[in-house]
C-alpha atoms as a PDB file:
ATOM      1  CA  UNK A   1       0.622   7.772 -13.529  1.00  0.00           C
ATOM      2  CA  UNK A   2       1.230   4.510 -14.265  1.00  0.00           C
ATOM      3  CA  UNK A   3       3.518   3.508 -11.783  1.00  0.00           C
ATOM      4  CA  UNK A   4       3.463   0.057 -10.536  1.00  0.00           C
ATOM      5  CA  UNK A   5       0.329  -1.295 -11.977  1.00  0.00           C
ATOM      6  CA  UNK A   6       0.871  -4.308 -13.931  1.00  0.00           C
ATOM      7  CA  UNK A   7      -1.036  -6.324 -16.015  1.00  0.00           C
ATOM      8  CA  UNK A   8      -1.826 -10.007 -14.698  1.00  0.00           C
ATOM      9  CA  UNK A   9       0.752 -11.325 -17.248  1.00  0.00           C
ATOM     10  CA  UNK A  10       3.174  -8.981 -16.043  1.00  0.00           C
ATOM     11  CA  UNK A  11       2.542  -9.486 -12.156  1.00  0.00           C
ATOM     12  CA  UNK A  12       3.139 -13.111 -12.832  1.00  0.00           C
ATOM     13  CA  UNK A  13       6.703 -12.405 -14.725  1.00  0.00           C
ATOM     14  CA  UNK A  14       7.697 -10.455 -11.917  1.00  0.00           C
ATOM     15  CA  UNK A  15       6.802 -12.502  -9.748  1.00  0.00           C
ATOM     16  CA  UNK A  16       8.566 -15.454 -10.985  1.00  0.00           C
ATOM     17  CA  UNK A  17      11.518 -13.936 -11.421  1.00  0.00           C
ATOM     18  CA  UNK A  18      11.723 -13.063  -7.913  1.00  0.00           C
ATOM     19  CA  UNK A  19      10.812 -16.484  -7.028  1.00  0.00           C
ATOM     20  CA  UNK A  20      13.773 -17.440  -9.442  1.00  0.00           C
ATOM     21  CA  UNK A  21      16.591 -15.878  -7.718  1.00  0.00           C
ATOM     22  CA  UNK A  22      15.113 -16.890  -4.077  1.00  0.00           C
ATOM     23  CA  UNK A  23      15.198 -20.658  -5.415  1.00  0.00           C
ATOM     24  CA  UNK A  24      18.798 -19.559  -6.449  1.00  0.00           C
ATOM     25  CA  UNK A  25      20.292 -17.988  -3.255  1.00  0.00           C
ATOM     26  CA  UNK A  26      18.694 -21.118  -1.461  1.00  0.00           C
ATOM     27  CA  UNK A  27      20.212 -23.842  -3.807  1.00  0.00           C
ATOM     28  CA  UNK A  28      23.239 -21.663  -3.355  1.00  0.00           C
ATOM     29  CA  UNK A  29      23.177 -22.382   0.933  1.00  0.00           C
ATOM     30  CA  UNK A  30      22.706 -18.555   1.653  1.00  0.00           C
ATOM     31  CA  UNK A  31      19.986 -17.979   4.718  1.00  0.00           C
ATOM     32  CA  UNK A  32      16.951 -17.149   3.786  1.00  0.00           C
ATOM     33  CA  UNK A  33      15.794 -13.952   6.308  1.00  0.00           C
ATOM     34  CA  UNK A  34      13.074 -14.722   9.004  1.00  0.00           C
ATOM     35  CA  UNK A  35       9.491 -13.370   8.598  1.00  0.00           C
ATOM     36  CA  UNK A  36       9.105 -10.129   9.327  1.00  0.00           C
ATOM     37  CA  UNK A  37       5.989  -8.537  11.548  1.00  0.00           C
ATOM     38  CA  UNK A  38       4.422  -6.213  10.809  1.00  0.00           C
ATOM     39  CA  UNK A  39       4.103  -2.764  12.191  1.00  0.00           C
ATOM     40  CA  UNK A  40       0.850  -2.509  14.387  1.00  0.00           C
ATOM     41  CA  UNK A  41      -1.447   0.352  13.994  1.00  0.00           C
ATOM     42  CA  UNK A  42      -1.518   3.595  15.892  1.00  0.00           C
ATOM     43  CA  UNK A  43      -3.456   3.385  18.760  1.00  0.00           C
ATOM     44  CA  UNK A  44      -4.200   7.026  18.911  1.00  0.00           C
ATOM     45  CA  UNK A  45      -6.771   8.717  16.130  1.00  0.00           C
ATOM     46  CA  UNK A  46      -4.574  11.249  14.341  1.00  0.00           C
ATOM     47  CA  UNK A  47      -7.775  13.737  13.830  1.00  0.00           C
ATOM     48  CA  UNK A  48     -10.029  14.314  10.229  1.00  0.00           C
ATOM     49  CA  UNK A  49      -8.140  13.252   6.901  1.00  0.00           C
ATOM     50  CA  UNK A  50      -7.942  16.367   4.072  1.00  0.00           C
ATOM     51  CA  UNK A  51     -11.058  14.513   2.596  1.00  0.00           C
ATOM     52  CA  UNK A  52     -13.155  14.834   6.074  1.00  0.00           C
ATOM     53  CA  UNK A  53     -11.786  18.159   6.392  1.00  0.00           C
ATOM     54  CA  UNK A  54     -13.084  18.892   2.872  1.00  0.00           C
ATOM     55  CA  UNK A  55     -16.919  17.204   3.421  1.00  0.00           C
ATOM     56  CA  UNK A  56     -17.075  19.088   6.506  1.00  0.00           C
ATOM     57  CA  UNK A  57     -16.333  22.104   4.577  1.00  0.00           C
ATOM     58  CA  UNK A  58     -18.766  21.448   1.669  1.00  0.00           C
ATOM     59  CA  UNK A  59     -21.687  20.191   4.430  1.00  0.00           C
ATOM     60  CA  UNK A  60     -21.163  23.659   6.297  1.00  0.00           C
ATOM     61  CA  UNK A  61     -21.104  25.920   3.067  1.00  0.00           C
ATOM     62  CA  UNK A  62     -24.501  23.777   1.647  1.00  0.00           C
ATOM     63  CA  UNK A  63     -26.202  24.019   4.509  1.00  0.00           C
ATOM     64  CA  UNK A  64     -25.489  28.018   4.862  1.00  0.00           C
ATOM     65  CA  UNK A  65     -26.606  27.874   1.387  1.00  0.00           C
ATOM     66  CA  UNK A  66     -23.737  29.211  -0.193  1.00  0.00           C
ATOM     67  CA  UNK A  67     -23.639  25.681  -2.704  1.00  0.00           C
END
């Protein structure tokens, strides 16, 4: 779908308006929340993703010459 993707006009509407009600909270003398960090990576390799798995699959059936 369509979900979330907005045009550059759109981004920029959004975007404003969130900026709008930040400005408005702060004028207002509510804290604004600290920065978060973020989360850091795994460390540990979680194995093939399902698009690996399925190159690995079509490289073994071409070269058995089923393909």
């Amino acid at each position: 779908g369509t979900e979330g993707q907005l045009s550059e006009k759109e981004l920029h509407r959004a975007a404003s308006d969130i900026l709008h009600e930040w400005e408005k909270r702060a004028l207002a003398g509510k804290p604004i929340p600290p920065v978060r960090r973020a989360l850091a990576a795994p460390s540990r390799d979680r194995g093939p993703t399902p698009a690996e798995m399925l190159m690995a699959k079509y490289k073994q059936r071409k070269d058995a010459g089923l393909i």
